[in-house]
N, C-alpha and C. Protein backbone atom coordinates (compact mmCIF):
# COMPACT_ATOMS: atom_id res chain seq x y z
N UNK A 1 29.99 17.27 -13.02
CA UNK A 1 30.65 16.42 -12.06
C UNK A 1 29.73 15.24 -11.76
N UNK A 2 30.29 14.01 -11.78
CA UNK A 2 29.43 13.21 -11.94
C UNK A 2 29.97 11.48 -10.35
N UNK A 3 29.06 11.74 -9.53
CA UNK A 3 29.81 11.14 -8.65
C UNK A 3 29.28 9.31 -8.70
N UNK A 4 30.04 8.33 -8.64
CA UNK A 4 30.31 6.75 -8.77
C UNK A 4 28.77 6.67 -7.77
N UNK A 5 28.00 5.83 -9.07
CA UNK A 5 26.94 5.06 -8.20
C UNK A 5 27.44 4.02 -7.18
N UNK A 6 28.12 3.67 -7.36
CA UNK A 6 28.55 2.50 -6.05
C UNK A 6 28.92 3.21 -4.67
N UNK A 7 29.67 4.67 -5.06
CA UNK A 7 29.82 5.34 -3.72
C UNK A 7 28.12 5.60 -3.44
N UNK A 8 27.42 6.25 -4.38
CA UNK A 8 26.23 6.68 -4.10
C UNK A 8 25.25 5.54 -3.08
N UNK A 9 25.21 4.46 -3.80
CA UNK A 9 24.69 3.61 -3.16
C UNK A 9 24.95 3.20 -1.24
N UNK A 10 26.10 3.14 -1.03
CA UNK A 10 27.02 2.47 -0.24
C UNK A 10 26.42 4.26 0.66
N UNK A 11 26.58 5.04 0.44
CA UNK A 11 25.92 6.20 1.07
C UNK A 11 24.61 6.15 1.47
N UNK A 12 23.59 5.92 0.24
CA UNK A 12 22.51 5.89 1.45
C UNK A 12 22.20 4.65 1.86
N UNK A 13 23.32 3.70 1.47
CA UNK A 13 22.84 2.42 2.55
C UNK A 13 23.55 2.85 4.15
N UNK A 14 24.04 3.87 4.16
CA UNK A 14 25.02 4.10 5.52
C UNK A 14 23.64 4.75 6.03
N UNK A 15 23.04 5.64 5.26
CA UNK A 15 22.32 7.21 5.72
C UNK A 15 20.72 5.92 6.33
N UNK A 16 20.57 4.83 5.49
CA UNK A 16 19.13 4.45 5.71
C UNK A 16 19.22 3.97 7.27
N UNK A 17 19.71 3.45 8.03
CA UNK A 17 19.61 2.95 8.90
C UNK A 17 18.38 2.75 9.76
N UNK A 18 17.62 1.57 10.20
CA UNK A 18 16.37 1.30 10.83
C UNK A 18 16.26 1.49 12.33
N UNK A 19 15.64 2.10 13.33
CA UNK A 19 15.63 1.76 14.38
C UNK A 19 15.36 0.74 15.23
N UNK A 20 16.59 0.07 16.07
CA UNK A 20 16.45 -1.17 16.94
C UNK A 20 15.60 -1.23 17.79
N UNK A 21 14.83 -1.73 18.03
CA UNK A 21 14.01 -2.19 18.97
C UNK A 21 14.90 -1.78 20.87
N UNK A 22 13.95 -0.59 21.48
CA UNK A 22 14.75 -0.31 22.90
C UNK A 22 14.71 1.20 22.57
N UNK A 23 15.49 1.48 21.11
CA UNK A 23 16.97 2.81 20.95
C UNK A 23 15.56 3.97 20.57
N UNK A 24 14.68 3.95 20.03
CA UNK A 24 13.71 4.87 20.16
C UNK A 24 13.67 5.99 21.07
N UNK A 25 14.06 7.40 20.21
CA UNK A 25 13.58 8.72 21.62
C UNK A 25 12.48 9.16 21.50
N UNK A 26 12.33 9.40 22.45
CA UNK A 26 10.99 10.53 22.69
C UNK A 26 11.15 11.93 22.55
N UNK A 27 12.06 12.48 21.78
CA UNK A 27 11.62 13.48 20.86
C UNK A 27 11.20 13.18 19.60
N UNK A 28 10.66 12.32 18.88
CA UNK A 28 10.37 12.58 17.88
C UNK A 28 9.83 10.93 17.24
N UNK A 29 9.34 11.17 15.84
CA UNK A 29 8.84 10.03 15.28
C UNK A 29 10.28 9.07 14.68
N UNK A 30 9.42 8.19 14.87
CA UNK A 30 10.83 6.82 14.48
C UNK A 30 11.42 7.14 13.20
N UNK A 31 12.36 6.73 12.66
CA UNK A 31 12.87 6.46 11.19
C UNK A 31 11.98 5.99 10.16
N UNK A 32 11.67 4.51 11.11
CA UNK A 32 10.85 3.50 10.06
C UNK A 32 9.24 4.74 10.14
N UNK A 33 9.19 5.47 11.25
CA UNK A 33 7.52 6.02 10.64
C UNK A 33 7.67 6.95 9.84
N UNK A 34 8.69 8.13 9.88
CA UNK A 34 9.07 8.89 8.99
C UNK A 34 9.32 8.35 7.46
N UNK A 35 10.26 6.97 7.33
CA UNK A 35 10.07 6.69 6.17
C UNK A 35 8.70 6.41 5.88
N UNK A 36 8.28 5.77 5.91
CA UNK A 36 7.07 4.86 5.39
C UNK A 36 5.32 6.51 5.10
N UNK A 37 6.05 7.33 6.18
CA UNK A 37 4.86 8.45 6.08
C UNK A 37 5.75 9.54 4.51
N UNK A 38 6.58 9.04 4.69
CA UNK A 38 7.59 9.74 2.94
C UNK A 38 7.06 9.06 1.84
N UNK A 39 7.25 7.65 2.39
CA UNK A 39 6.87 6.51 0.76
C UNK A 39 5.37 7.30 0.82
N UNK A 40 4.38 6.83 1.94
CA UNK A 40 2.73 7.10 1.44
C UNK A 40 2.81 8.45 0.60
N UNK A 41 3.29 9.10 0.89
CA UNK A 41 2.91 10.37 0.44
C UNK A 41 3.28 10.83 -1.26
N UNK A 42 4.53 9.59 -1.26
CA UNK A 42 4.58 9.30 -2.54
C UNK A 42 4.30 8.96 -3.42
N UNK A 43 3.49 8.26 -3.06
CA UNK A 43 2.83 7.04 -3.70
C UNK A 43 1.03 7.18 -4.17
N UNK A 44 1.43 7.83 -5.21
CA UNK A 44 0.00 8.15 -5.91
C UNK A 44 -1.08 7.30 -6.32
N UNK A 45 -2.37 7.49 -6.17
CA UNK A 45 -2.88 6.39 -6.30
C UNK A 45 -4.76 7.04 -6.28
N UNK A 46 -5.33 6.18 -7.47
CA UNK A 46 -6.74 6.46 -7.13
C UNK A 46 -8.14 5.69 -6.89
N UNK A 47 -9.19 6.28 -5.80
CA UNK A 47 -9.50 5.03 -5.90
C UNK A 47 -11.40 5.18 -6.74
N UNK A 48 -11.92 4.17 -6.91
CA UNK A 48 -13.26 4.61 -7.23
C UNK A 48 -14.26 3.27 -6.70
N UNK A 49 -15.76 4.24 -6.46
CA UNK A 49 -16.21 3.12 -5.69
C UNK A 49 -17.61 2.52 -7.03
N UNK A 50 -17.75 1.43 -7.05
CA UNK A 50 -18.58 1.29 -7.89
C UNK A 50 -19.57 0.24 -7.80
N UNK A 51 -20.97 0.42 -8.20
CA UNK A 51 -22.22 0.20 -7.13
C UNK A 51 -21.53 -1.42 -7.15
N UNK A 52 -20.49 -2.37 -7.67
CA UNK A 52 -20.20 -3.68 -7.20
C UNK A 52 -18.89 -3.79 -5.73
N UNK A 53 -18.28 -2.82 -6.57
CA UNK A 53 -16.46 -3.33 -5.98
C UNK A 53 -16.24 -1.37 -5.62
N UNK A 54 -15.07 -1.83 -5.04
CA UNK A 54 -14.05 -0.65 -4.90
C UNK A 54 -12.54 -0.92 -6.09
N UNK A 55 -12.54 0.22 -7.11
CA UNK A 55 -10.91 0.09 -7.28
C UNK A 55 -10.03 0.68 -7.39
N UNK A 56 -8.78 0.57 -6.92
CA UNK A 56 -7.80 1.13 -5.81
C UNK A 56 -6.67 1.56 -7.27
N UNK A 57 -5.83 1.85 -7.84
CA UNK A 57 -5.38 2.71 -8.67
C UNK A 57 -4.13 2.75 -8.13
N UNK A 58 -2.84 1.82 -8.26
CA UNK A 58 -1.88 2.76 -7.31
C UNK A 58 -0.30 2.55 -8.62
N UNK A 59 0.08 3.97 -8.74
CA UNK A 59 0.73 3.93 -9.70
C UNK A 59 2.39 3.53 -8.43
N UNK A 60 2.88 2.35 -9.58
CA UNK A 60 4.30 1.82 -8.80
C UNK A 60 5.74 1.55 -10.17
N UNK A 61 6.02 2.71 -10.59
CA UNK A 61 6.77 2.45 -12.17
C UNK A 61 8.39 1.83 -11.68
N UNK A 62 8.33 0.80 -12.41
CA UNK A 62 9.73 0.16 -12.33
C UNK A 62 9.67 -0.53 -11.40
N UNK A 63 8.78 -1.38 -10.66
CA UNK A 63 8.41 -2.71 -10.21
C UNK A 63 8.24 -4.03 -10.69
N UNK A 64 8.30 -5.08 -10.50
CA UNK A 64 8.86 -6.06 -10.80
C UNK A 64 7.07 -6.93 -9.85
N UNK A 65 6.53 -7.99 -10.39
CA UNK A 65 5.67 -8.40 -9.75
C UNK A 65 6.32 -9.03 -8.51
N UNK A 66 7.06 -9.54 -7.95
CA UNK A 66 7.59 -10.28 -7.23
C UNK A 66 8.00 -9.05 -5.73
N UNK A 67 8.26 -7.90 -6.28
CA UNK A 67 8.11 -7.10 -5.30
C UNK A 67 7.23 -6.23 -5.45
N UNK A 68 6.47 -6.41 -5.24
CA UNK A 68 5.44 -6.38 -4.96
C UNK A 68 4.06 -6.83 -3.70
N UNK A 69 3.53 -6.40 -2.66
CA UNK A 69 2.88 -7.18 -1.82
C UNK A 69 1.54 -6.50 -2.02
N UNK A 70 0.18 -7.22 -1.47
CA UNK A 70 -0.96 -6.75 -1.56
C UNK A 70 -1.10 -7.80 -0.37
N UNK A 71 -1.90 -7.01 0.72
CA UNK A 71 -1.97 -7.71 1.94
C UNK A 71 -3.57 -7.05 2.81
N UNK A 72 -4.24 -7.77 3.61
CA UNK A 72 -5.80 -7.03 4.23
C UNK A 72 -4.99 -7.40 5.43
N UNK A 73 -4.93 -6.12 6.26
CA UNK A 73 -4.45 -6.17 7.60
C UNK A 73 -5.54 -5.52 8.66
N UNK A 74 -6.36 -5.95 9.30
CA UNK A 74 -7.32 -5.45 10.37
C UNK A 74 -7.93 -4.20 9.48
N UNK A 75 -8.72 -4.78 8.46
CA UNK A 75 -10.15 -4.36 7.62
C UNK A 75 -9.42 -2.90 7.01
N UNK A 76 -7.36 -2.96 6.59
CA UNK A 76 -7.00 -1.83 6.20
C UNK A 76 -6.47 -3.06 4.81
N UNK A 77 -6.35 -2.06 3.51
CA UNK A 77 -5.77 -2.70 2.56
C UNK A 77 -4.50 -1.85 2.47
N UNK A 78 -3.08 -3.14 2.28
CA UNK A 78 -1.88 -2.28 2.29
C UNK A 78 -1.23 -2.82 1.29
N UNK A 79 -0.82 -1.91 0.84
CA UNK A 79 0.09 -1.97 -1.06
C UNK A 79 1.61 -1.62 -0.23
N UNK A 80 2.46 -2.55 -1.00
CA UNK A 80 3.61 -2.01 -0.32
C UNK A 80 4.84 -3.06 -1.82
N UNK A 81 6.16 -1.96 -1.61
CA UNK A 81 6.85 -2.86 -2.88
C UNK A 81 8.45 -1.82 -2.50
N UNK A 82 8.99 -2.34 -3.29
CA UNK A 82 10.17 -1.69 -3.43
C UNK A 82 10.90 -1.40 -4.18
N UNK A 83 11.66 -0.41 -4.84
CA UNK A 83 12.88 -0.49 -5.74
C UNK A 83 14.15 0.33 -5.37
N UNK A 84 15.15 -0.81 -5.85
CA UNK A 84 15.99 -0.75 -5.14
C UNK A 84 17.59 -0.37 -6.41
N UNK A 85 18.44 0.75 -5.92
CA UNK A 85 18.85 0.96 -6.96
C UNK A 85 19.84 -0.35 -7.56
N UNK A 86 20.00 -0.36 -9.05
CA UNK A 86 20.69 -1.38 -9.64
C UNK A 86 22.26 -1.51 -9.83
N UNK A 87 22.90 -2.28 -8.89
CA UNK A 87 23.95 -2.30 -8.84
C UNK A 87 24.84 -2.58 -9.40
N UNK A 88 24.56 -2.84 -10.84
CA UNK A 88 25.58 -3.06 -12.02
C UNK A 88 25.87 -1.45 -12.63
N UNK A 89 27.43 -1.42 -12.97
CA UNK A 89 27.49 -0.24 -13.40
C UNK A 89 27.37 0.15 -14.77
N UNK A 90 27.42 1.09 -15.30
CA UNK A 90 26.92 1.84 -16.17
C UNK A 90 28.53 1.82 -16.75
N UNK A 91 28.29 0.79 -18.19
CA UNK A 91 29.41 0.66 -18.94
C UNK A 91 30.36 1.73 -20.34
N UNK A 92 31.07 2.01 -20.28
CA UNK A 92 31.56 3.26 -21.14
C UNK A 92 30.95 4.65 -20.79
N UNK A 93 30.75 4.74 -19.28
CA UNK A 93 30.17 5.82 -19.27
C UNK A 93 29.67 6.69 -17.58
N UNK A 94 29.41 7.54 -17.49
CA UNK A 94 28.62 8.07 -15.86
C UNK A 94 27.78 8.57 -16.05
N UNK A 95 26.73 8.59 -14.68
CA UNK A 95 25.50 8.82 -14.70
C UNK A 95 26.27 10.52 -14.66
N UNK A 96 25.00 11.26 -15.24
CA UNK A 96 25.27 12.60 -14.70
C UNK A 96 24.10 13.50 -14.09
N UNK A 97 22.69 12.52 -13.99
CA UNK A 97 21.74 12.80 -13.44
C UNK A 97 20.90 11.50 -13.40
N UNK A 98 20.43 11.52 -11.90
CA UNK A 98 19.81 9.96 -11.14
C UNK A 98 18.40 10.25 -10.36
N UNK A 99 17.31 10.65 -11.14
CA UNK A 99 16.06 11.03 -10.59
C UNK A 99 14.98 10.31 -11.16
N UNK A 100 15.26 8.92 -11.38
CA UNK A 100 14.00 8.11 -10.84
C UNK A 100 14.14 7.66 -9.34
N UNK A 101 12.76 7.13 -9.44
CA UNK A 101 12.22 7.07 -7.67
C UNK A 101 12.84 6.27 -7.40
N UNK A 102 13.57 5.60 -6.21
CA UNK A 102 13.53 4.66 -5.94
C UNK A 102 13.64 4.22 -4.47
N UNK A 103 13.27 3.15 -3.63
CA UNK A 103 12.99 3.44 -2.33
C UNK A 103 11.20 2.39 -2.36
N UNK A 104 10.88 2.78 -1.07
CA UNK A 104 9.58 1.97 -0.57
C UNK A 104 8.35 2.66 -1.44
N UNK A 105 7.65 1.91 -1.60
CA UNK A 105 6.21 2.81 -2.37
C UNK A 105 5.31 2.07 -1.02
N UNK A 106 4.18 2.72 -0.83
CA UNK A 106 3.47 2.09 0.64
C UNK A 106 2.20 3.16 0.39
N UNK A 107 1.20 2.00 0.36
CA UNK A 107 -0.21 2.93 0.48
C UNK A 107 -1.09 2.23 0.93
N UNK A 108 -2.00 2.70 2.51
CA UNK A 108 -3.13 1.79 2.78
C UNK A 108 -4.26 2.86 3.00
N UNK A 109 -5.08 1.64 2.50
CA UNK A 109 -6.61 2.27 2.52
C UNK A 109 -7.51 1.95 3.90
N UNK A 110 -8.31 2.53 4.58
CA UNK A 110 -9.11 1.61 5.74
C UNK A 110 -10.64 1.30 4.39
N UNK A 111 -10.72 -0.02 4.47
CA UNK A 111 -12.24 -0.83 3.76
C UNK A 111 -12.80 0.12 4.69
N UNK A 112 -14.30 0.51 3.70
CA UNK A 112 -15.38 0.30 4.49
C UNK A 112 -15.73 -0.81 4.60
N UNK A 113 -16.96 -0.53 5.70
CA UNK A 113 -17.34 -1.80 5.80
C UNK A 113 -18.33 -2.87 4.81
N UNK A 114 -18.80 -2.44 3.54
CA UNK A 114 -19.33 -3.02 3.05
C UNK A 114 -17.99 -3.64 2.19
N UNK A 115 -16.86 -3.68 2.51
CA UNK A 115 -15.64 -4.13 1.33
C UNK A 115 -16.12 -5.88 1.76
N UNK A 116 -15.71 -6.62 1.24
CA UNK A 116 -15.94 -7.83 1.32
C UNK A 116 -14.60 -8.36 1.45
N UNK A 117 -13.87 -8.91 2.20
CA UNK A 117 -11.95 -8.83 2.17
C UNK A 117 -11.55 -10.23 1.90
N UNK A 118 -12.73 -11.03 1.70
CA UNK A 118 -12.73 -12.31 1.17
C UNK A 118 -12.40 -12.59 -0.56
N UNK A 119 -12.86 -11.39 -1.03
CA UNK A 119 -13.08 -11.31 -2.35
C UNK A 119 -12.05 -10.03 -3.15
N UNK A 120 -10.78 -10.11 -3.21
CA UNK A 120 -9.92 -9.63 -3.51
C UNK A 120 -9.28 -9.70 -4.87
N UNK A 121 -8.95 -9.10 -5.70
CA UNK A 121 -8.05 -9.19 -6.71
C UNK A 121 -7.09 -8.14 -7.21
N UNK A 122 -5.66 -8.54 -7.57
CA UNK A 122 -4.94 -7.50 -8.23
C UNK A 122 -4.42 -7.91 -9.37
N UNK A 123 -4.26 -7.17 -9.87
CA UNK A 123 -3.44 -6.86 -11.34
C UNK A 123 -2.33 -5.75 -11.39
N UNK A 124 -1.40 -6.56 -12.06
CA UNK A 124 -0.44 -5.04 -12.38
C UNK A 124 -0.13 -5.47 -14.12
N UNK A 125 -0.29 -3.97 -14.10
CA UNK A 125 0.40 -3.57 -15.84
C UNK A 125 0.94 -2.26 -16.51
N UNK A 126 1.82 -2.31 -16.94
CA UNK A 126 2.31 -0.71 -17.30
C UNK A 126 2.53 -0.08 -15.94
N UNK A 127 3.32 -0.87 -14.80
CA UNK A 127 3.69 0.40 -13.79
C UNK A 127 2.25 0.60 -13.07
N UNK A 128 1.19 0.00 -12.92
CA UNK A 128 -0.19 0.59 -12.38
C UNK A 128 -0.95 -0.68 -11.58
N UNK A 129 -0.72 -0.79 -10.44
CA UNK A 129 -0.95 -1.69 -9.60
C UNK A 129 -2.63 -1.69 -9.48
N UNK A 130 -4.03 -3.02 -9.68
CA UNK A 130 -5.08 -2.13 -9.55
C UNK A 130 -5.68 -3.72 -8.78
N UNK A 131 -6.14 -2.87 -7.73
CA UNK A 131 -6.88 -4.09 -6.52
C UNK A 131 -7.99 -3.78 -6.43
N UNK A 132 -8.50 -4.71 -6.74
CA UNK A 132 -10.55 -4.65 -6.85
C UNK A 132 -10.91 -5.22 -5.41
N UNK A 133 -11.17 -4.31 -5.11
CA UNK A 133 -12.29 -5.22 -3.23
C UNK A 133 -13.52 -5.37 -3.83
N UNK A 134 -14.53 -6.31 -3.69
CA UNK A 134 -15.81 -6.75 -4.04
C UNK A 134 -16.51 -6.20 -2.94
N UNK A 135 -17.63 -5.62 -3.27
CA UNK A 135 -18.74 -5.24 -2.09
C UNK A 135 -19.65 -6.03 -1.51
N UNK A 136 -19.80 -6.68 0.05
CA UNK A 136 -20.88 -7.63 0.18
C UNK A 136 -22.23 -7.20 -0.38
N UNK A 137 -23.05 -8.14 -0.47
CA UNK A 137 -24.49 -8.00 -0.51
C UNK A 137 -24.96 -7.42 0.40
N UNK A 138 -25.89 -6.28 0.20
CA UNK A 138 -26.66 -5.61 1.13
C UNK A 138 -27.53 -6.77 1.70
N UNK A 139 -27.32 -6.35 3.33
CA UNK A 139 -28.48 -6.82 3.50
C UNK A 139 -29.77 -7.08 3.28
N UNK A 140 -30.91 -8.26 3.73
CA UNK A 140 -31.85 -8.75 2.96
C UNK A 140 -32.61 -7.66 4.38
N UNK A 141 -34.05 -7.21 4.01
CA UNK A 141 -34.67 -6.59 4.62
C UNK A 141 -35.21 -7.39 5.85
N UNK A 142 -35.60 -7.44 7.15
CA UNK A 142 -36.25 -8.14 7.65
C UNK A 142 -37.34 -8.12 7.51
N UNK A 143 -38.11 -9.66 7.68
CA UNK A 143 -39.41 -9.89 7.58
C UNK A 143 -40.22 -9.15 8.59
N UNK A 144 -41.46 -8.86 8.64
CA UNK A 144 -42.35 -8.38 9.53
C UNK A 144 -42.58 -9.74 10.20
N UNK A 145 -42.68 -9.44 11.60
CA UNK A 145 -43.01 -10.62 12.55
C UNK A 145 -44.53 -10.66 13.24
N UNK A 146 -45.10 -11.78 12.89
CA UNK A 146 -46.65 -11.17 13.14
C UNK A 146 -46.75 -12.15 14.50
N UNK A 147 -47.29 -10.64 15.59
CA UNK A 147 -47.29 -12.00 16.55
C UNK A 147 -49.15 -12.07 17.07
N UNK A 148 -49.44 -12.89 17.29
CA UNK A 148 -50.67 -13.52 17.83
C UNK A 148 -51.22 -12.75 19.17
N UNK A 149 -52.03 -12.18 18.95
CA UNK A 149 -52.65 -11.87 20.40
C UNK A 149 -53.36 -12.60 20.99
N UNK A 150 -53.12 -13.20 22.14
CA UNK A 150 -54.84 -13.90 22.75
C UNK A 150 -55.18 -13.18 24.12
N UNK A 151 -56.65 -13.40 24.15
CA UNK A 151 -57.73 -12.78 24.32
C UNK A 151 -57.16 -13.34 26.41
N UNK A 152 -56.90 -12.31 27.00
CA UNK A 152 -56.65 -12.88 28.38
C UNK A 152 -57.41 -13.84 29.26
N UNK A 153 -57.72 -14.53 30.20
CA UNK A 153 -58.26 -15.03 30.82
C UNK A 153 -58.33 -14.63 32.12
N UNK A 154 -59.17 -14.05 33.01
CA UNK A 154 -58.74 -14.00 34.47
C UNK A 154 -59.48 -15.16 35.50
């Protein structure tokens, strides 16, 4: 049995609904945090630190560069993108099974503090999103401060 992507669609565009600003209860976590704590958790990703840079690993298959965001928000790095199902139908034929991902991908890291957030780069290829943070320069040691004694006077 094979049910019309357009109904499918038109369903969970009914089911997604965002919460308005006010309508929030206090039993429980919002929509938008529940989603977005679904996408992270989805959203695989690895990172490695290396004596220059940090790099961040985040697999996003069937993305498009354009959706795509890479953003430094208060010393956190946030990966965020979307896919969204394709609304042309499927000619001479029905789906009879629909299990790629699709929906928010969302992953942030908190920098340490040696990340440098000035010095950023990403790349995507093959589905594999990869953001290099550069590490500042360690600090320079301080000098010894030589101070002068003199001999008191009374």
């Amino acid at each position: 049995m094979g049910l019309d992507p357009i109904f499918l669609n038109a369903l969970h565009d009914l089911l997604d609904f965002t919460d308005e600003a006010g309508q929030s209860t206090h039993h429980g976590p919002s929509r938008a945090f529940v989603r977005d704590a679904k996408a992270m958790a989805a959203t695989p990703a690895d990172v490695v630190e290396y004596p220059n840079a940090y790099q961040f690993s985040i697999d996003m298959p069937g993305l498009k560069m354009d959706q795509i965001k890479v953003q430094i928000e208060d010393n956190q790095l946030v990966v965020t993108g979307e896919r969204k199902r394709e609304s042309e139908k499927v000619k001479e034929g029905k789906y009879v099974t629909m299990e790629r991902r699709l929906g928010k991908y969302l992953k942030k890291f908190v920098l340490p503090e040696a990340a440098d957030v000035d010095k950023v780069s990403a790349a995507y290829q093959d589905g594999v999103l990869s953001v290099t943070v550069e590490k500042k320069p360690p600090p320079e040691p301080k000098k010894a401060k030589t101070i002068e004694v003199r001999v008191g006077q009374d």
